[in-house]
N, C-alpha and C. Protein backbone atom coordinates (compact mmCIF):
# COMPACT_ATOMS: atom_id res chain seq x y z
N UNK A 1 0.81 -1.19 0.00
CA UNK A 1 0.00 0.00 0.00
C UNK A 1 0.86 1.27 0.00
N UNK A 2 1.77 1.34 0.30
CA UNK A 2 2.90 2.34 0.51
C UNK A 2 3.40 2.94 -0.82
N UNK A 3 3.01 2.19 -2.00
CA UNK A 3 3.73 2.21 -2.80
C UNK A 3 2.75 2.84 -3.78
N UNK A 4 1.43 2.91 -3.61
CA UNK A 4 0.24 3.71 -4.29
C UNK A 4 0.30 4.94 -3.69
N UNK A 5 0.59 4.59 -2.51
CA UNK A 5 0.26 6.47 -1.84
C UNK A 5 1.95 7.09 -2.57
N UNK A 6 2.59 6.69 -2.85
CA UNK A 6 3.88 7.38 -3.58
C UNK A 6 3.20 7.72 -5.02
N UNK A 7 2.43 6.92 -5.59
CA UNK A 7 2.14 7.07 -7.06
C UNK A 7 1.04 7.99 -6.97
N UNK A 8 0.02 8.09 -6.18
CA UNK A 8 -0.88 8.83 -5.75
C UNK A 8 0.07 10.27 -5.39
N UNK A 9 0.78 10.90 -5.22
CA UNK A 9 1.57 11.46 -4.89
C UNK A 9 2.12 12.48 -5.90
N UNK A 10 2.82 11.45 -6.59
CA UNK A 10 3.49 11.56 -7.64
C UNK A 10 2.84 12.37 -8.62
N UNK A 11 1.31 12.43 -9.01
CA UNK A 11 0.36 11.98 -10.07
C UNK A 11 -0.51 13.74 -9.44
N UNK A 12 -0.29 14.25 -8.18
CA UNK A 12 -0.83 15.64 -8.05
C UNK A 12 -0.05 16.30 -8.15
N UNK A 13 1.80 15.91 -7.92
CA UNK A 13 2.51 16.90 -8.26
C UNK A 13 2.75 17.15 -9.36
N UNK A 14 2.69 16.50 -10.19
CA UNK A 14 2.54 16.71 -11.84
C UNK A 14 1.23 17.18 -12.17
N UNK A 15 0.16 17.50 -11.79
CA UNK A 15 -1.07 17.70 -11.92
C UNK A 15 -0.98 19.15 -11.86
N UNK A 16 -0.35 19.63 -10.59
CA UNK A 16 -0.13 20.83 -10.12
C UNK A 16 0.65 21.43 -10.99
N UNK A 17 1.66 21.09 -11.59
CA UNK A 17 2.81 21.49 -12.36
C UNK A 17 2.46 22.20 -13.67
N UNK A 18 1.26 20.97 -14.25
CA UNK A 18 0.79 21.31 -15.66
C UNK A 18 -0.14 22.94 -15.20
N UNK A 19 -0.94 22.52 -14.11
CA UNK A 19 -1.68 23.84 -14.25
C UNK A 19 -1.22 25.36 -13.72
N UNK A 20 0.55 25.07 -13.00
CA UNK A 20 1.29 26.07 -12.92
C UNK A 20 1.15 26.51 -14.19
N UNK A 21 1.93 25.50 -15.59
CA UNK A 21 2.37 25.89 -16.45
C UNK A 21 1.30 26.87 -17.56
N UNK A 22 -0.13 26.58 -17.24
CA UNK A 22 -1.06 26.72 -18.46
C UNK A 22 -1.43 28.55 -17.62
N UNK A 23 -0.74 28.83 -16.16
CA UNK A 23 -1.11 29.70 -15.92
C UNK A 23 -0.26 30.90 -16.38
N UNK A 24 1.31 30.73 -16.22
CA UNK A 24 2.34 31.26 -17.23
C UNK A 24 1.87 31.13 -18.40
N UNK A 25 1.32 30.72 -19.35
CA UNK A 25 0.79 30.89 -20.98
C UNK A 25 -0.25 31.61 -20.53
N UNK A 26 -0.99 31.57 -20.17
CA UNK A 26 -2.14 32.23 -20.06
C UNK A 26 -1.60 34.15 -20.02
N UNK A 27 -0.82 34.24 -18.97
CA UNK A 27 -0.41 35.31 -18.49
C UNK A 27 0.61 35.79 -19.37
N UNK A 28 1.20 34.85 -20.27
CA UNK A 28 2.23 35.49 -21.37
C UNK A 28 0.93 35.70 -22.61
N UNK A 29 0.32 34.89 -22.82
CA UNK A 29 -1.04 35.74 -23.81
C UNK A 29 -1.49 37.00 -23.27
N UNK A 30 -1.92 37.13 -22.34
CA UNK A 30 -2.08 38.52 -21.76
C UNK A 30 -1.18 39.58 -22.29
N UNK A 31 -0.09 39.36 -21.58
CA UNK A 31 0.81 40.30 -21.65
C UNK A 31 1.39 40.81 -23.25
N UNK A 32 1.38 39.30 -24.09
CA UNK A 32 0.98 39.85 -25.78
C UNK A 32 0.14 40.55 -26.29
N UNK A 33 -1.04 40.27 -25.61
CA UNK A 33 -2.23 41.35 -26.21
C UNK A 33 -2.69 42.46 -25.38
N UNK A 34 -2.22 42.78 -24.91
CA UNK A 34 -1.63 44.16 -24.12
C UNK A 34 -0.83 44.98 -24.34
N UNK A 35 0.69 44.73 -25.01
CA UNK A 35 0.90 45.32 -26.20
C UNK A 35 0.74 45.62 -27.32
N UNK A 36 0.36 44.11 -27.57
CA UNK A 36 -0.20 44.41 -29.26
C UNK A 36 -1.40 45.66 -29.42
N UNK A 37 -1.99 45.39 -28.25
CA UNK A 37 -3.40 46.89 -28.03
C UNK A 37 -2.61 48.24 -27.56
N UNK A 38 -1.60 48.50 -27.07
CA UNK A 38 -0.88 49.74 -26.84
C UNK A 38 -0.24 50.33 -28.03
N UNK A 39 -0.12 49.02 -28.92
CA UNK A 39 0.63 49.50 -30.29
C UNK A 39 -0.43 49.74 -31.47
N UNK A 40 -1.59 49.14 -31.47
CA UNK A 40 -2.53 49.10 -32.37
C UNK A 40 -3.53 49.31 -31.92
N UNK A 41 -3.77 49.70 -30.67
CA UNK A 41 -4.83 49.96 -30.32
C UNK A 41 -5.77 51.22 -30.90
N UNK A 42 -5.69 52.41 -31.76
CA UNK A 42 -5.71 53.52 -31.93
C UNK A 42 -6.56 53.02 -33.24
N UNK A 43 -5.35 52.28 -34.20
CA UNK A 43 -6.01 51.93 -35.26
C UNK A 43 -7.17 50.55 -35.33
N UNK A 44 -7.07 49.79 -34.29
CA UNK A 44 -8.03 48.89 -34.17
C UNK A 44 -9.45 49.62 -33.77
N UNK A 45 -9.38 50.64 -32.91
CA UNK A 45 -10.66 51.17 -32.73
C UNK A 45 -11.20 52.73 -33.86
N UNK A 46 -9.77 52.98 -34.76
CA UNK A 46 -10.49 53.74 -35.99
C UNK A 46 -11.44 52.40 -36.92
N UNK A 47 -10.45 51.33 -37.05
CA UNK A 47 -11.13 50.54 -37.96
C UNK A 47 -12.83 49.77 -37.76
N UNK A 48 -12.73 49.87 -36.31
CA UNK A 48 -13.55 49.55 -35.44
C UNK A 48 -15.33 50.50 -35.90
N UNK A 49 -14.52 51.36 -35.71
CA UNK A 49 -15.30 52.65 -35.87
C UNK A 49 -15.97 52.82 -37.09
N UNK A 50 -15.15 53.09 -38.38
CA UNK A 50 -15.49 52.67 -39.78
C UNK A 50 -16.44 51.54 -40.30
N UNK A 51 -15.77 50.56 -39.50
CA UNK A 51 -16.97 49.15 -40.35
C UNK A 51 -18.34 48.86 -39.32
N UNK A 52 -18.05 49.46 -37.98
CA UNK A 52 -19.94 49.66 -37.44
C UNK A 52 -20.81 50.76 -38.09
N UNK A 53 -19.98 51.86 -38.27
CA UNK A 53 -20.78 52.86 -39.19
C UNK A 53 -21.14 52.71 -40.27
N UNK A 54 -20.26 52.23 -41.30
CA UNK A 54 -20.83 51.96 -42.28
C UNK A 54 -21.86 50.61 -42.61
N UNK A 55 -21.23 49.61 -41.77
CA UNK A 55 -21.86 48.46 -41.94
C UNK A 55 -23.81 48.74 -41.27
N UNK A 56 -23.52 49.97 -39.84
CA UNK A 56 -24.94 49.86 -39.83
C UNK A 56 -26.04 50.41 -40.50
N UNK A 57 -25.69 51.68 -41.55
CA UNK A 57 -26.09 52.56 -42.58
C UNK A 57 -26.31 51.31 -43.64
N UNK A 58 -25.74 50.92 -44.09
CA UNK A 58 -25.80 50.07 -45.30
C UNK A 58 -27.06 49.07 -44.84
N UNK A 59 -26.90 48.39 -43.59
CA UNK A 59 -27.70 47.31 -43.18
C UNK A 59 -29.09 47.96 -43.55
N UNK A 60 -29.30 49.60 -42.21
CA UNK A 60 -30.41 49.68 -42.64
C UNK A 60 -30.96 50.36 -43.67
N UNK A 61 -30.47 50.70 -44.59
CA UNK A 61 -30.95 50.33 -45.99
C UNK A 61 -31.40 49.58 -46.43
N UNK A 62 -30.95 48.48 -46.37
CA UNK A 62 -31.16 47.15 -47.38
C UNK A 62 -32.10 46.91 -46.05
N UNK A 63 -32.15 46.98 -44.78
CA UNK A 63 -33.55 46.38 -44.39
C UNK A 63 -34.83 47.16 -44.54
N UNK A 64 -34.73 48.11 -43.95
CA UNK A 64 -36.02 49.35 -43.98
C UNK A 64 -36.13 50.13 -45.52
N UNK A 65 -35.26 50.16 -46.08
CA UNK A 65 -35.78 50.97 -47.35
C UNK A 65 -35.71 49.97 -48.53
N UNK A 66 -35.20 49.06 -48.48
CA UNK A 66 -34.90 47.45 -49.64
C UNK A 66 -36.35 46.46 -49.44
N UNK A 67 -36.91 46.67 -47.78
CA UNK A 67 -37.21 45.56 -47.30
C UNK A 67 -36.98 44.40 -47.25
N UNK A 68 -35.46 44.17 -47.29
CA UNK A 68 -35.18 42.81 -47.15
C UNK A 68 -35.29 41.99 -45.55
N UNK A 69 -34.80 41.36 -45.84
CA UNK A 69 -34.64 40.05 -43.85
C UNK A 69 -33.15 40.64 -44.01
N UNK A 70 -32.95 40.86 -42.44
CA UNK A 70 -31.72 41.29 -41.83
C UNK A 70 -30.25 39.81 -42.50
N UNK A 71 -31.31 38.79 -42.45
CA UNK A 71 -30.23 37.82 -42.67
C UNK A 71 -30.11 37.58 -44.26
N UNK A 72 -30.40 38.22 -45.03
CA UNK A 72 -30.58 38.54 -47.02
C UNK A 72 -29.14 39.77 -46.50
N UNK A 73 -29.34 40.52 -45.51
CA UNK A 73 -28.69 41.73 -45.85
C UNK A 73 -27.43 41.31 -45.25
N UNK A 74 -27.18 40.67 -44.35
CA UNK A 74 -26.06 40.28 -43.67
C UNK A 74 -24.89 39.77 -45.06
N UNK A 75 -25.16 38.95 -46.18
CA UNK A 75 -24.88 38.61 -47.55
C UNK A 75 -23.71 39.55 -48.09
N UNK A 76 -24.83 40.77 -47.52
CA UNK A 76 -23.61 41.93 -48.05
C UNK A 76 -23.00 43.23 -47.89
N UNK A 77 -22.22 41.97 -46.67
CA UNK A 77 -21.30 42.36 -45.63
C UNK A 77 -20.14 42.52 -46.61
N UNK A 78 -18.86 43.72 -46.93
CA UNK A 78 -17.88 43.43 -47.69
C UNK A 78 -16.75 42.38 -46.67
N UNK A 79 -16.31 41.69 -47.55
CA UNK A 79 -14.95 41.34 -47.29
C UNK A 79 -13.98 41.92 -45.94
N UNK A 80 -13.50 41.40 -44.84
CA UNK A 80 -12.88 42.13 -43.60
C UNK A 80 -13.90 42.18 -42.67
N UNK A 81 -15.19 42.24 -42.82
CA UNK A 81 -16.32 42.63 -41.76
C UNK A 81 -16.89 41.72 -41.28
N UNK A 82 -15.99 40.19 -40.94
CA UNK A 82 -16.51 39.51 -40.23
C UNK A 82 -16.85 39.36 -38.94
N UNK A 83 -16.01 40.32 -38.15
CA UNK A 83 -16.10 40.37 -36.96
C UNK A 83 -17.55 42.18 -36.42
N UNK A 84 -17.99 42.57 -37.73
CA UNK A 84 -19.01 43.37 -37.57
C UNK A 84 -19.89 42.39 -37.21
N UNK A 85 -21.13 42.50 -36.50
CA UNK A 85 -22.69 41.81 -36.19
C UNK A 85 -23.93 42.88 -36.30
N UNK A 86 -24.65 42.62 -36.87
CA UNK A 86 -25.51 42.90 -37.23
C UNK A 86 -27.00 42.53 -36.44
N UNK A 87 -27.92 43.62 -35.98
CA UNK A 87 -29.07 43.09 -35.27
C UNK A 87 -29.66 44.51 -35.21
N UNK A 88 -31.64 44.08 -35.85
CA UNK A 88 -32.44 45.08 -35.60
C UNK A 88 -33.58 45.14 -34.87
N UNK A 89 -34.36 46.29 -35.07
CA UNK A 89 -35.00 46.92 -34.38
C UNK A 89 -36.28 46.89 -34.85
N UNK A 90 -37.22 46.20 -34.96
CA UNK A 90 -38.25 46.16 -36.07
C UNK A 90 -38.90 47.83 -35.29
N UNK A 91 -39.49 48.19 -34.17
CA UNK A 91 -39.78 48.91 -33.66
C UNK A 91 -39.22 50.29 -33.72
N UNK A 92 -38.35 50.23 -33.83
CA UNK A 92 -37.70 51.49 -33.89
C UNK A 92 -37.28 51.73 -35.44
N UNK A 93 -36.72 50.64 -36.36
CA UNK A 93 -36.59 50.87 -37.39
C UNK A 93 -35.75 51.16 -37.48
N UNK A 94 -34.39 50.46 -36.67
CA UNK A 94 -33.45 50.68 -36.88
C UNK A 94 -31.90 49.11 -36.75
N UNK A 95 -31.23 49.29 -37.36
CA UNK A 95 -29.99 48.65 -36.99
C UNK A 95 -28.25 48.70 -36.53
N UNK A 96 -27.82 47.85 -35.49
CA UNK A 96 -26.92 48.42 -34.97
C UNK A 96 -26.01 47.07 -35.21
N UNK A 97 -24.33 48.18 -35.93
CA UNK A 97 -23.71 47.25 -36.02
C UNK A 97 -22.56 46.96 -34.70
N UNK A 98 -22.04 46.38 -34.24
CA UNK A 98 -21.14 45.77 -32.87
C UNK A 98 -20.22 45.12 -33.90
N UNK A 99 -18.86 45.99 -33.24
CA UNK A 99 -17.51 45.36 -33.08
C UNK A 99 -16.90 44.93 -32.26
N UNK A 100 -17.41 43.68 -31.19
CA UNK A 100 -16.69 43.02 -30.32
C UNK A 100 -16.18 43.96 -29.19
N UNK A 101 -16.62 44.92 -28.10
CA UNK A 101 -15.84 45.39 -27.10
C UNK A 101 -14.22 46.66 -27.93
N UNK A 102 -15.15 47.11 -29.19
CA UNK A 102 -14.27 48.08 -29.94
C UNK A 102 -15.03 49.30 -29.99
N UNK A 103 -16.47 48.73 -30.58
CA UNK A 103 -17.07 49.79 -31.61
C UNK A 103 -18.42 49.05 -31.87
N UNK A 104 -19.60 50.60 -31.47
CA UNK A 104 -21.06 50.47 -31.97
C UNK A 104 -21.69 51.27 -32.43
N UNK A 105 -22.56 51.14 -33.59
CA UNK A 105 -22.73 51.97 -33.97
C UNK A 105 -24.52 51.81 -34.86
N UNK A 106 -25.45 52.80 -34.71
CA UNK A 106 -26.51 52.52 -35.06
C UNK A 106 -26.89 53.22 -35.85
N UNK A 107 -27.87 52.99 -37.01
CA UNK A 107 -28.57 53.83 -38.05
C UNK A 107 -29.96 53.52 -37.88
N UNK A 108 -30.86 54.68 -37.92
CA UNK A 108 -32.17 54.67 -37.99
C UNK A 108 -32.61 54.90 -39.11
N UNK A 109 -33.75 54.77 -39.54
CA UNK A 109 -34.78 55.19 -40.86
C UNK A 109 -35.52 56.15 -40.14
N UNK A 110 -35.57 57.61 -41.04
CA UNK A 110 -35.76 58.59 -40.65
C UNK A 110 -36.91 59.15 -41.87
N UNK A 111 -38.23 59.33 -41.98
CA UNK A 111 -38.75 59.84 -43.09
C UNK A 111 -38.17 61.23 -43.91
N UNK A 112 -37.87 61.07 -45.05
CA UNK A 112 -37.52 62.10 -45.78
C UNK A 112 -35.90 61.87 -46.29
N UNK A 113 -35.30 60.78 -45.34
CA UNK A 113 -33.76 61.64 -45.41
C UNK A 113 -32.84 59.63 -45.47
N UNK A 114 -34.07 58.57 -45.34
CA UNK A 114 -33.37 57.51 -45.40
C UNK A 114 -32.80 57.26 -43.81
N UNK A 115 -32.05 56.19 -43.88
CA UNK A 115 -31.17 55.69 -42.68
C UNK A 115 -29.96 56.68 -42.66
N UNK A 116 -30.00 57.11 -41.53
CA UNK A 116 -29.39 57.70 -40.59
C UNK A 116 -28.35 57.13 -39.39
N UNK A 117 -26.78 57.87 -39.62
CA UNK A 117 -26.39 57.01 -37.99
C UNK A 117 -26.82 58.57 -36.94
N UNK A 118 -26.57 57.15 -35.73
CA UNK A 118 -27.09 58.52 -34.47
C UNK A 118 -25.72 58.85 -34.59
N UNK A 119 -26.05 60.39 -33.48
CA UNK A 119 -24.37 60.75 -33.20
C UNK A 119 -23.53 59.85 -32.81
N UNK A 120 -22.22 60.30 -33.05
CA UNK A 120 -21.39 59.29 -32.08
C UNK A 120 -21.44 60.33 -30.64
N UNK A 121 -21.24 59.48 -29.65
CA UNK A 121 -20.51 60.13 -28.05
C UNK A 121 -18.97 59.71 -28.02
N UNK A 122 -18.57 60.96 -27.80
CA UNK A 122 -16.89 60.96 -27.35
C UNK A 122 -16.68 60.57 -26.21
């Protein structure tokens, strides 16, 4: 019996070890994308900025003035704007595009003048 409680033993300190190790990766990913956002961060949230605005103007077009289904219009999303999302408002008549914890941005249908984005807030 002496000789399981060694292997039993054996078998948490290596247990422990691996999940030291996955906590150093973890914390060196961090610390990569923490720079990589100090260095690009500026232009990740211009670009950010650009493809919710435009992507939500365009959307609601093609939904409220095209009458298409949000998911016909999603189709034509350009190229790069995969990480834009798309979701509306039947009520309000409007759609807002989301860039992941970057960038949001909404357009309404406005009589006379088409889809509209709201202001931005600084």
């Amino acid at each position: 019996m002496a000789t399981g409680k060694r292997k039993t033993t054996r078998r948490k300190a290596r247990s422990t070890s691996r999940g030291g190790r996955w906590l150093w990766v973890l914390l060196v990913v961090l610390l990569l994308a923490a720079v990589a956002y100090a260095f690009w961060g500026e232009t990740l949230r211009g670009y950010g900025r650009a493809g919710t605005a435009y992507g939500a103007r365009v959307a609601c077009s093609c939904r409220y003035v095209e009458g298409r289904t949000l998911a016909d219009c999603k189709k034509d999303k350009l190229a790069g704007m995969e990480l834009v999302f798309l979701s509306d408002d039947d009520t309000e008549k409007s759609v807002t595009a989301t860039f992941p914890l970057v960038a949001s941005d909404t357009a309404r249908l406005r009589d006379g003048y088409g889809c509209v984005l709201d202001p931005w807030k600084h």
